[in-house]
C-alpha atoms as a PDB file:
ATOM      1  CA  UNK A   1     -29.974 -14.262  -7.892  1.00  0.00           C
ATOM      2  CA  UNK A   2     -30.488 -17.769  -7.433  1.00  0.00           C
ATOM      3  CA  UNK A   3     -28.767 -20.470  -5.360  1.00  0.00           C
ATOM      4  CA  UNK A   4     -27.685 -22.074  -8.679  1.00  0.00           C
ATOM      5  CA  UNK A   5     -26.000 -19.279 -10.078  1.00  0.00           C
ATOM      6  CA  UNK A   6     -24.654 -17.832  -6.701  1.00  0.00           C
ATOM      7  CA  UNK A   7     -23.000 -21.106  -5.783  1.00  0.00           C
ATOM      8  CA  UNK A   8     -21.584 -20.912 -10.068  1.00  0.00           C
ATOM      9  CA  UNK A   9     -20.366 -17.041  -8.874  1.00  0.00           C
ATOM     10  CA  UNK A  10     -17.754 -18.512  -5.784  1.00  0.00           C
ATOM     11  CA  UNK A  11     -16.767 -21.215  -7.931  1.00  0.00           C
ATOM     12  CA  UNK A  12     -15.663 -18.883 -10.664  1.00  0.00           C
ATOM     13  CA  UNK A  13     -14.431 -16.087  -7.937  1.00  0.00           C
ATOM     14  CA  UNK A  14     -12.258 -18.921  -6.158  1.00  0.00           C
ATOM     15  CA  UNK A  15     -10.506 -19.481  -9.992  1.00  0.00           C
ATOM     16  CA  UNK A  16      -8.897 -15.904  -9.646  1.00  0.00           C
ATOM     17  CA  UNK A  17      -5.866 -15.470  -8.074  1.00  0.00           C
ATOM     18  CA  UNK A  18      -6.373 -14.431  -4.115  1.00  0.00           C
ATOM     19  CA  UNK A  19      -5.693 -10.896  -3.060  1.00  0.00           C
ATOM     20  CA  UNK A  20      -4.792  -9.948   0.327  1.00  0.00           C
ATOM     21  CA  UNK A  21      -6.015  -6.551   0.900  1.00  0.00           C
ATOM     22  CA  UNK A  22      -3.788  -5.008   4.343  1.00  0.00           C
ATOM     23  CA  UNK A  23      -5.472  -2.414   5.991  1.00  0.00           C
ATOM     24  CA  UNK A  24      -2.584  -0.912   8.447  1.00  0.00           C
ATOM     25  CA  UNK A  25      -4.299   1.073  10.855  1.00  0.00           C
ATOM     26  CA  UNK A  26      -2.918   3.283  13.984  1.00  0.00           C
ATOM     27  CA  UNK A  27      -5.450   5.211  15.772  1.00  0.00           C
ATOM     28  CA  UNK A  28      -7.433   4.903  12.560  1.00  0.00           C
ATOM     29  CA  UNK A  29     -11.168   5.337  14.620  1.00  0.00           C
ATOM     30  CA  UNK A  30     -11.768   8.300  12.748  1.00  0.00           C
ATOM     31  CA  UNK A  31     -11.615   6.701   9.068  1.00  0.00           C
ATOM     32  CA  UNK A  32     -11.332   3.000   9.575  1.00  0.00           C
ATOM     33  CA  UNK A  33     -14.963   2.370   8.786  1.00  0.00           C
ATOM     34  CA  UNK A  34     -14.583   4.140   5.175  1.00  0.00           C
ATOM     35  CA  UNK A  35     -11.143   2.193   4.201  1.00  0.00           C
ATOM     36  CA  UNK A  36     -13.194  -1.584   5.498  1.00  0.00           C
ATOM     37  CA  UNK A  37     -16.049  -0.680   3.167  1.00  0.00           C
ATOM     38  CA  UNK A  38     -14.509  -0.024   0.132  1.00  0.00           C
ATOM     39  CA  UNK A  39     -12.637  -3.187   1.040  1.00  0.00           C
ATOM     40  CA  UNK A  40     -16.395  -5.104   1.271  1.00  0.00           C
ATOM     41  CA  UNK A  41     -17.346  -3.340  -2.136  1.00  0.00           C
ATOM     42  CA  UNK A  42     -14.748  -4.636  -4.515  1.00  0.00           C
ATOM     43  CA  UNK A  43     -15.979  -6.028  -7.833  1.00  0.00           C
ATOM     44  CA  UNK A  44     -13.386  -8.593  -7.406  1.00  0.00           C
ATOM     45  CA  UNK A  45     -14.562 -11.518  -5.433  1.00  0.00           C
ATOM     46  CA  UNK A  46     -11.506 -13.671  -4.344  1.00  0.00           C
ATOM     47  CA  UNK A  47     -10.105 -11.422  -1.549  1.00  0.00           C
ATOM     48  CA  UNK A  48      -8.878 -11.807   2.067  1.00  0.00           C
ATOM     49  CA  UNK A  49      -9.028  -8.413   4.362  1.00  0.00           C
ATOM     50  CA  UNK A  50      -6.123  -8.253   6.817  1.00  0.00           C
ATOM     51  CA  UNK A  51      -6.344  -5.678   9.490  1.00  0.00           C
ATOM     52  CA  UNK A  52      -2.724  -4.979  10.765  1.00  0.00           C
ATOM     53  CA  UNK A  53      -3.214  -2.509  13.780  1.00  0.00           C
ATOM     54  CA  UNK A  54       0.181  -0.674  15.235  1.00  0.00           C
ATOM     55  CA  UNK A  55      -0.755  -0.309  19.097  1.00  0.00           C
ATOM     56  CA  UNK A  56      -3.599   1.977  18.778  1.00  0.00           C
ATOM     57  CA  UNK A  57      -4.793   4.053  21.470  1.00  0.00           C
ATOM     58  CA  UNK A  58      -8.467   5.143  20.379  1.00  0.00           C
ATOM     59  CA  UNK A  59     -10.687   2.103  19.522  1.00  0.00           C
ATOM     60  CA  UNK A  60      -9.991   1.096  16.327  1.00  0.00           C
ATOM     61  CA  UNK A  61      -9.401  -2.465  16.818  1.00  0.00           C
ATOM     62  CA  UNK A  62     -13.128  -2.119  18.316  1.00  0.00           C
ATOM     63  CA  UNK A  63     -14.519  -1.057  15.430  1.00  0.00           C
ATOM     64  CA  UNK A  64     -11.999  -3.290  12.915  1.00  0.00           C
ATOM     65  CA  UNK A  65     -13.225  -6.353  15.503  1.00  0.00           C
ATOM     66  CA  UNK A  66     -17.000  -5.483  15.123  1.00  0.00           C
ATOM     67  CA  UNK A  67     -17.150  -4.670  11.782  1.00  0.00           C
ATOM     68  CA  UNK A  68     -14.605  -8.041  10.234  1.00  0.00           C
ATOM     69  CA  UNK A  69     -17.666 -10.017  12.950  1.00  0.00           C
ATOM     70  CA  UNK A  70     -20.516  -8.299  10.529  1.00  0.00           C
ATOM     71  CA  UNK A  71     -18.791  -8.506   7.245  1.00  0.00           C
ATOM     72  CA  UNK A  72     -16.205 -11.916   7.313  1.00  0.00           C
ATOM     73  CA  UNK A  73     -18.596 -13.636   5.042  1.00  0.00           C
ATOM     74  CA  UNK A  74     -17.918 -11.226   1.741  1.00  0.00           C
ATOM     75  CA  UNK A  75     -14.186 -12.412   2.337  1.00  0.00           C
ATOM     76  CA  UNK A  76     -11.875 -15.683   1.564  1.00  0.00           C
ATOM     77  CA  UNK A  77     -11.104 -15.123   5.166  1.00  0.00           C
ATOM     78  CA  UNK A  78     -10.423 -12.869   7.275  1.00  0.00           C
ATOM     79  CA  UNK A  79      -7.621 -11.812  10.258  1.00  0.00           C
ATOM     80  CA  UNK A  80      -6.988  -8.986  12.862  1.00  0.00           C
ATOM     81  CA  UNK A  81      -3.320  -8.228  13.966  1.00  0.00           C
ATOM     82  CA  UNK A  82      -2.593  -6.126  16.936  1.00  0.00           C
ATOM     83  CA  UNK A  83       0.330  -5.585  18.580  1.00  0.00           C
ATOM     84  CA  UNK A  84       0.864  -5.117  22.440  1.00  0.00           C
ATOM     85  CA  UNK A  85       3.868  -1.699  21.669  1.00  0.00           C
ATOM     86  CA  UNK A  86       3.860   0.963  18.856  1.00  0.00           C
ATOM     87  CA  UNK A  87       6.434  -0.589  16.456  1.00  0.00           C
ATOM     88  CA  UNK A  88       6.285   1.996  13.519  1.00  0.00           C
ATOM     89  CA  UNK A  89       4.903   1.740  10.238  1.00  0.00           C
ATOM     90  CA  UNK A  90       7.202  -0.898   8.242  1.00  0.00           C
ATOM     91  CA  UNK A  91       6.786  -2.892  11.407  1.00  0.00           C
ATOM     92  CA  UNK A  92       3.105  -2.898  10.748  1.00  0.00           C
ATOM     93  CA  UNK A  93       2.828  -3.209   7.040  1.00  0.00           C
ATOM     94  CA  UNK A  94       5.701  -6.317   7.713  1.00  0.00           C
ATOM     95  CA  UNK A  95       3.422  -8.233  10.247  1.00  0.00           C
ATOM     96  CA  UNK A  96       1.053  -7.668   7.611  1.00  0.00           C
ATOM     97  CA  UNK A  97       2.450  -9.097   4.892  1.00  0.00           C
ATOM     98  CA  UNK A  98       3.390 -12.155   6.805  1.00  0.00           C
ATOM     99  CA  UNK A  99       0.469 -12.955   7.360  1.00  0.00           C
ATOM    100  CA  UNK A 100      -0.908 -12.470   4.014  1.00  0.00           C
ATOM    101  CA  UNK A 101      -2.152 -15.978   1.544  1.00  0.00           C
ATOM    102  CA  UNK A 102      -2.970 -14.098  -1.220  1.00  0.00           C
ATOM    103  CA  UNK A 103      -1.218 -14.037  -4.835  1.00  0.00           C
ATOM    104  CA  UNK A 104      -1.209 -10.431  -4.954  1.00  0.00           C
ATOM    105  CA  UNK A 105      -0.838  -7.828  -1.962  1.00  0.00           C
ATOM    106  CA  UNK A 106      -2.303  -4.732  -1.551  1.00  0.00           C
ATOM    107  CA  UNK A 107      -1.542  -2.703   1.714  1.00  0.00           C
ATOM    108  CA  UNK A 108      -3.906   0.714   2.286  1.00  0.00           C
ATOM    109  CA  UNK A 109      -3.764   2.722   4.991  1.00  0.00           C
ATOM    110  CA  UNK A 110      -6.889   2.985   7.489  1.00  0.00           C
ATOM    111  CA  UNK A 111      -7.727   6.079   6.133  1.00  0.00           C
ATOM    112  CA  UNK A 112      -7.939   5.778   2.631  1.00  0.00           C
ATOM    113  CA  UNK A 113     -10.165   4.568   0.207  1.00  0.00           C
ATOM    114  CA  UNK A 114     -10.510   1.738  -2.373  1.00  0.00           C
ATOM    115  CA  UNK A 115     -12.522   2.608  -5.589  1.00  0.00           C
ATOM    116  CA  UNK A 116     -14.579   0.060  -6.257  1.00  0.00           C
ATOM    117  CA  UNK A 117     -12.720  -1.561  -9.109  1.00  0.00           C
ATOM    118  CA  UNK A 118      -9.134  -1.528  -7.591  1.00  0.00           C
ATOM    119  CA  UNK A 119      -8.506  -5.059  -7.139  1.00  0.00           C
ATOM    120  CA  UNK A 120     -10.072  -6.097 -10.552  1.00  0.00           C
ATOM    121  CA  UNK A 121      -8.149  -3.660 -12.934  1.00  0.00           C
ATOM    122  CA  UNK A 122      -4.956  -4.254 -11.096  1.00  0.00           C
ATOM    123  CA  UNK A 123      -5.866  -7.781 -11.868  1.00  0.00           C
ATOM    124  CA  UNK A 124      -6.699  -7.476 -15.273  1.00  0.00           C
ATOM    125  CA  UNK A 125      -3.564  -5.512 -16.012  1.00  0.00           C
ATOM    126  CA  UNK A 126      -1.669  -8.190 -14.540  1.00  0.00           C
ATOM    127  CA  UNK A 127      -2.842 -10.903 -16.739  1.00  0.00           C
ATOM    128  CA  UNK A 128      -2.302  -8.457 -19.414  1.00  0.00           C
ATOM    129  CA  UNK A 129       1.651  -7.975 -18.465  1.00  0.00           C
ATOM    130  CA  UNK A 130       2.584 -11.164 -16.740  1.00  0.00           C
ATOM    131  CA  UNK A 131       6.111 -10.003 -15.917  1.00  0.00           C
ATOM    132  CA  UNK A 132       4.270  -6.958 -13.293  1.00  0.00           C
ATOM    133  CA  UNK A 133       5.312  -7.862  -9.732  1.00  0.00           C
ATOM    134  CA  UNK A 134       5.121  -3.892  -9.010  1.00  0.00           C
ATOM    135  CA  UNK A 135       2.033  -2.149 -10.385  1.00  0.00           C
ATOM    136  CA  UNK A 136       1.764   2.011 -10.309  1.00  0.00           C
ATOM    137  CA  UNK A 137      -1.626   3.280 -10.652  1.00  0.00           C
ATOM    138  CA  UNK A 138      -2.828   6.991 -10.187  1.00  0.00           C
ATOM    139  CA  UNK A 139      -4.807   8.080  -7.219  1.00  0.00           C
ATOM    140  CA  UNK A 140      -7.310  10.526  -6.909  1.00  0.00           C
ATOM    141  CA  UNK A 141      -6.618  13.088  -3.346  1.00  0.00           C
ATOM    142  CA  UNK A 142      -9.495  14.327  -1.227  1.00  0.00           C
ATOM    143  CA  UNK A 143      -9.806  16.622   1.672  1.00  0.00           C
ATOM    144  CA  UNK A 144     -12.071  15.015   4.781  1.00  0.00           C
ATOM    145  CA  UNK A 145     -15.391  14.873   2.185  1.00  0.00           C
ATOM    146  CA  UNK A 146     -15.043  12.118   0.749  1.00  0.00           C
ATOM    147  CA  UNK A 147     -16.671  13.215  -2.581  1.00  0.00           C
ATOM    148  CA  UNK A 148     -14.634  16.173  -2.766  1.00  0.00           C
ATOM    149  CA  UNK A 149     -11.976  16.093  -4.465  1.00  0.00           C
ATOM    150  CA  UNK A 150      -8.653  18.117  -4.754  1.00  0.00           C
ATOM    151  CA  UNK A 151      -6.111  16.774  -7.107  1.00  0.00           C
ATOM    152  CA  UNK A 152      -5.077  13.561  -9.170  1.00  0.00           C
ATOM    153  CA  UNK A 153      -1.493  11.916  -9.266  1.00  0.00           C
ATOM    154  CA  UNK A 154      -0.092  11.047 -12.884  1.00  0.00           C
ATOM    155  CA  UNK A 155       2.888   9.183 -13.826  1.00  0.00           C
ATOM    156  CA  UNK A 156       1.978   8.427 -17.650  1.00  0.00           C
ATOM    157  CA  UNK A 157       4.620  10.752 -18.901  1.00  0.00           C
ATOM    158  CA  UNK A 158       7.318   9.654 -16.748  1.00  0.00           C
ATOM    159  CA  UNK A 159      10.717   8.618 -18.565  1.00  0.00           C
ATOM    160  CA  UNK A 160      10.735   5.079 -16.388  1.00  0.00           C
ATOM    161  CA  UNK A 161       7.795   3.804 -17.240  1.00  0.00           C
ATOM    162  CA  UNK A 162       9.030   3.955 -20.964  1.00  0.00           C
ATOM    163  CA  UNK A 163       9.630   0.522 -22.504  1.00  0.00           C
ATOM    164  CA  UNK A 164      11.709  -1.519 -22.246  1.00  0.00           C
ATOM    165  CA  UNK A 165      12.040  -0.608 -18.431  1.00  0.00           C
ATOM    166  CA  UNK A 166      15.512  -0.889 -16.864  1.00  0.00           C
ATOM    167  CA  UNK A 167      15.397  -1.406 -12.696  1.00  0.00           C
ATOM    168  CA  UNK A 168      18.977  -0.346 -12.558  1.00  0.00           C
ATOM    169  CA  UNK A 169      17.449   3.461 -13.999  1.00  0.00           C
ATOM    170  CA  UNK A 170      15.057   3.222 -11.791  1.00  0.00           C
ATOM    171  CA  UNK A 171      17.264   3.087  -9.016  1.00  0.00           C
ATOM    172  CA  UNK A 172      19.484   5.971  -9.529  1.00  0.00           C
ATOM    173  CA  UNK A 173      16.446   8.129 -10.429  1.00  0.00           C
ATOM    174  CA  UNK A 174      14.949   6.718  -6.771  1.00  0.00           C
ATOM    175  CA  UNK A 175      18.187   7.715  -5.223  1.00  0.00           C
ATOM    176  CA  UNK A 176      17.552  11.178  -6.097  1.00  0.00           C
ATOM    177  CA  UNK A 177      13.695  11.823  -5.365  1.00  0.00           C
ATOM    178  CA  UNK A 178      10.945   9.296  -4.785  1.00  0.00           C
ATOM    179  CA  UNK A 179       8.523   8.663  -7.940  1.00  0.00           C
ATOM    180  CA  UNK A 180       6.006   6.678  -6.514  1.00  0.00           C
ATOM    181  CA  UNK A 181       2.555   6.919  -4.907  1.00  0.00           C
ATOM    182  CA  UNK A 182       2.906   4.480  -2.373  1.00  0.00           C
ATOM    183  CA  UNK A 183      -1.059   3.751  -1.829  1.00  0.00           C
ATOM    184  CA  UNK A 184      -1.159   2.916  -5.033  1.00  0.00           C
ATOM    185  CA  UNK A 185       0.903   0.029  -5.304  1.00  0.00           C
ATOM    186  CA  UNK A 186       0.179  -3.248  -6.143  1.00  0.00           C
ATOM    187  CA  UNK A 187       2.174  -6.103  -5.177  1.00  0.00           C
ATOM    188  CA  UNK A 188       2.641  -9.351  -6.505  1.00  0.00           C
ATOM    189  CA  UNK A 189       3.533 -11.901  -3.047  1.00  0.00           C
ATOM    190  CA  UNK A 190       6.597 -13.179  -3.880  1.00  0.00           C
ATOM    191  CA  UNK A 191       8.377  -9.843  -3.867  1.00  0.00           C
ATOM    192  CA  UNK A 192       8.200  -9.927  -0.233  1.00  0.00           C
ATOM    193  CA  UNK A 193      10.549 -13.350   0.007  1.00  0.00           C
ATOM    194  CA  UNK A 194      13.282 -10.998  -1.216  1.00  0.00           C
ATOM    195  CA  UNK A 195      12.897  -7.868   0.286  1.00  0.00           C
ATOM    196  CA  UNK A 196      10.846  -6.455   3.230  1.00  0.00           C
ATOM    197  CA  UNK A 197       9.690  -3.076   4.764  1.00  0.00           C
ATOM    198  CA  UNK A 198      12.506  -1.572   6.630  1.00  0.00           C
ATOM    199  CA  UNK A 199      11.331  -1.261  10.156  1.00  0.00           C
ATOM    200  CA  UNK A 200      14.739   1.060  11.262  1.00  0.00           C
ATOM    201  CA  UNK A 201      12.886   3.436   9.410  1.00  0.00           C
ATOM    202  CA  UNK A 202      10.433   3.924  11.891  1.00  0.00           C
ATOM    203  CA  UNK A 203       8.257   6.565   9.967  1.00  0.00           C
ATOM    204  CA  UNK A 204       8.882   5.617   6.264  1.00  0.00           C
ATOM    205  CA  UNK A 205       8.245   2.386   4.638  1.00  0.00           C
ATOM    206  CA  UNK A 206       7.738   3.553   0.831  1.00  0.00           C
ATOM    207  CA  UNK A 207      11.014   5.113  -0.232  1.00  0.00           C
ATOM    208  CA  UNK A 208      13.361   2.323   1.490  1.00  0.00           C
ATOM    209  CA  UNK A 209      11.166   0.084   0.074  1.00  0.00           C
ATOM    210  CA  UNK A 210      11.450   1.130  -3.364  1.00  0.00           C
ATOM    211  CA  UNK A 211      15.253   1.233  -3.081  1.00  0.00           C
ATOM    212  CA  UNK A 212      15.910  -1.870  -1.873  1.00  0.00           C
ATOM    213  CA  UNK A 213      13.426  -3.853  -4.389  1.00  0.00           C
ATOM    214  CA  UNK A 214      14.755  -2.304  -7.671  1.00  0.00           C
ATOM    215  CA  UNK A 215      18.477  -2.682  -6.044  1.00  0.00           C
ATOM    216  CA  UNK A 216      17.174  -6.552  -6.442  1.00  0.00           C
ATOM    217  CA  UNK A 217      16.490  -5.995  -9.403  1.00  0.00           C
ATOM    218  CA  UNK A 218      12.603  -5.723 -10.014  1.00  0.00           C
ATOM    219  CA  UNK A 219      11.108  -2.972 -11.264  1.00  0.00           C
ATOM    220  CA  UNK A 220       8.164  -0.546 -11.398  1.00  0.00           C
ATOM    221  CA  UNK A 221       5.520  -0.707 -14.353  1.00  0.00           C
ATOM    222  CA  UNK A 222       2.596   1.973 -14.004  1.00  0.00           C
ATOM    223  CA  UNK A 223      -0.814   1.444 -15.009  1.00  0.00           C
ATOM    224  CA  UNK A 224      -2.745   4.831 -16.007  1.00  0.00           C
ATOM    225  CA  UNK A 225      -6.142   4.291 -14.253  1.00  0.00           C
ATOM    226  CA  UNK A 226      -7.310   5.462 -10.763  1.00  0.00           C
ATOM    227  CA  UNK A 227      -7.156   2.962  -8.211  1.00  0.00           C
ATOM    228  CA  UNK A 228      -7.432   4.804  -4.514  1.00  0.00           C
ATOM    229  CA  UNK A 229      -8.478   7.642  -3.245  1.00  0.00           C
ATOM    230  CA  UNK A 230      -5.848   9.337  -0.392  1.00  0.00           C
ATOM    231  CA  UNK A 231      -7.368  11.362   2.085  1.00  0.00           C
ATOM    232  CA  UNK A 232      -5.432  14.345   2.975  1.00  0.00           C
ATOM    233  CA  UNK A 233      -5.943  15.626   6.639  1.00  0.00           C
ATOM    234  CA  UNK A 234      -3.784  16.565   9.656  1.00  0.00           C
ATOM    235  CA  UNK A 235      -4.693  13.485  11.638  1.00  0.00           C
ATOM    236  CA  UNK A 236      -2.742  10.681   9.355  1.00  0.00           C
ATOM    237  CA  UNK A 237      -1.383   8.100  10.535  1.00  0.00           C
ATOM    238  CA  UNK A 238       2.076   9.270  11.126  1.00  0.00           C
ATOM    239  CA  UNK A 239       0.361  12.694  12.312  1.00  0.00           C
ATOM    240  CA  UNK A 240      -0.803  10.854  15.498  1.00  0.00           C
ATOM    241  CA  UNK A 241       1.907  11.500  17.912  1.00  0.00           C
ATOM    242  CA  UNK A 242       1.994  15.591  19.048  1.00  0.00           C
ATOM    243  CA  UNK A 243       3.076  17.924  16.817  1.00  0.00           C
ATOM    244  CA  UNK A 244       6.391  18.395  18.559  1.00  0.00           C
ATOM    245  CA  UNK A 245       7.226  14.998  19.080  1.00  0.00           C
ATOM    246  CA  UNK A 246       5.920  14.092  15.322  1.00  0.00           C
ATOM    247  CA  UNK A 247       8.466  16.503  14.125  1.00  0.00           C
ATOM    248  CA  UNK A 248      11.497  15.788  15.924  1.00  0.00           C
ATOM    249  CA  UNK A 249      10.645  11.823  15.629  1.00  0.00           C
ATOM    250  CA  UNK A 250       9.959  12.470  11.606  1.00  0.00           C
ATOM    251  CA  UNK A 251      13.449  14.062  10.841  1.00  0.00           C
ATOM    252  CA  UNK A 252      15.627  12.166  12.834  1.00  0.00           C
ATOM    253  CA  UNK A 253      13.822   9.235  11.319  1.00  0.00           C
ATOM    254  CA  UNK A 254      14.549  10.734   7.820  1.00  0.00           C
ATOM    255  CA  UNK A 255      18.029  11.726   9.228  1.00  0.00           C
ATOM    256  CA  UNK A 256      18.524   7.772   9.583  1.00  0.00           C
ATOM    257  CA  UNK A 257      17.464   6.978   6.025  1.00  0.00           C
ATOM    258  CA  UNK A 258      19.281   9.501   4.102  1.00  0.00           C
ATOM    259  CA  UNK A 259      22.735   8.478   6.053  1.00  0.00           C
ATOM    260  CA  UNK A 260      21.593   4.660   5.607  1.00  0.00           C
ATOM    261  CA  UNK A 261      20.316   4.552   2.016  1.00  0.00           C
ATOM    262  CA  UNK A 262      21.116   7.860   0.686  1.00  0.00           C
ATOM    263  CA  UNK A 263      24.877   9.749   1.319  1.00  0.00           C
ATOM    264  CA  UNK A 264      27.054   6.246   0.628  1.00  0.00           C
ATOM    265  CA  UNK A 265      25.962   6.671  -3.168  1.00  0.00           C
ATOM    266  CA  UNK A 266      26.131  10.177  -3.379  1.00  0.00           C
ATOM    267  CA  UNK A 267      28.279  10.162  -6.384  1.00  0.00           C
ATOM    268  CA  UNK A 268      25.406   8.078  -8.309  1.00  0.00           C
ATOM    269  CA  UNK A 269      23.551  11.171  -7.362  1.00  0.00           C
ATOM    270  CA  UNK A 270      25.815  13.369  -8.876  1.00  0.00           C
ATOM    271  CA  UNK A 271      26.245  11.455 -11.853  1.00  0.00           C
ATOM    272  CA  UNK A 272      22.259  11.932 -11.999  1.00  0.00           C
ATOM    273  CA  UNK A 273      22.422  15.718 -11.722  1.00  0.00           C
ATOM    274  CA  UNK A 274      25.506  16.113 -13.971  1.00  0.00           C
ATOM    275  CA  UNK A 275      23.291  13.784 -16.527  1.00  0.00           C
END
């Protein structure tokens, strides 16, 4: 490629709206390398990596330091975040945020994967349906081989993704089980001036999340195409901590949501089963 038509290729990326891509990592050494990479290969240009890291132990912000030194050119620009306690994941994915430029957000786990065109059909469906602010896509799950896969996530069937969509629905269907595939959500910036992850929630920033934004008044939209791949293992993020501790920590945690969030609109609930 020549100069010509490289310098043609920035001006043209720097004409698409600016994604912030969050990688929120907590003893993430293990995976980190994979998530950053599929960062670097995006077919969309006009992208800033954020590295968010919750305290780590191991020496992941190492690795995230080292490898943003090697790789900061393919990017808008790039940051690392590290905190000097363990704060919990909303905590994380909130310093995040904050720190995020972009038009768009989208906030992956240290562990996960990016397919290539992620950023670029999330786009695309945006300018498609320019009243998204919360995009769905499906994900594909994998086991610790990367190319091996064991099961897809599908939403194209679901009753709230039916036109026209009604946030209000949403919400009472939310207050009764969580529909979403959290690493699969796209997020338009300004979202975030109106609500934010829930960091009393030490554990859980999806569900809370979801609750409070449709409660707002926005609402999901899903887009039917594969986006991420979510690694399934027993060494996740939130699997960090010992098994014991993890456990106890997990359902008080959950405990604190379902008595926050959850039991003072039970009787929406019941009006949902009763439905």
């Amino acid at each position: 490629m020549d100069k010509k038509k490289l310098a043609n290729n920035k001006e043209d990326a720097l004409e698409q709206p600016l994604v912030s891509i969050i990688v929120i990592t907590y003893n993430s050494s293990k995976y980190v390398l994979e998530t950053l990479e599929s960062a670097k290969a995006q077919t969309y240009q006009n992208i800033e990596l954020i590295v968010s890291d919750d305290c780590s132990t191991d020496n992941t912000v190492e690795i995230c330091r080292e490898w943003i030194e090697k790789n900061k050119k393919r990017f808008l620009r790039t940051e690392l975040i590290t905190s000097e306690k363990n704060t919990g994941i909303p905590a994380n994915c909130n310093r995040g945020v904050k720190a995020a430029q972009g038009e768009w957000v989208k906030l992956i786990a240290g562990e996960d994967i990016l397919c290539n065109n992620c950023i670029e059909a999330n786009i695309e469906y945006a300018k498609k349906n320019p009243s998204s602010k919360l995009i769905l896509s499906k994900m594909k799950l994998f086991d610790d081989n990367i190319k091996k896969n064991i099961g897809e996530s599908s939403l194209k069937d679901h009753i709230l993704f039916k036109h026209p969509i009604n946030p209000s629905l949403q919400r009472q269907w939310l207050l009764n089980d969580y529909f979403g595939n959290t690493p699969t959500l796209f997020i338009k910036r300004d979202i975030f001036d109106f609500v934010q992850f829930d960091e009393t929630i030490f554990y859980m920033e999806d569900y809370p999340f979801a609750l409070n934004v449709t409660k707002k008044g926005f609402y999901f939209e899903y887009f039917d195409k594969t986006t991420i791949k979510y690694r399934i293992h027993d060494n996740s993020i939130c699997m960090s901590h010992s098994q014991k501790k993890l456990f106890n920590d997990f359902y008080v945690k959950k405990r604190i949501f379902y008595t926050k969030y959850i039991y003072p609109e039970i009787s929406i609930i019941g009006r949902i089963f009763m439905s």
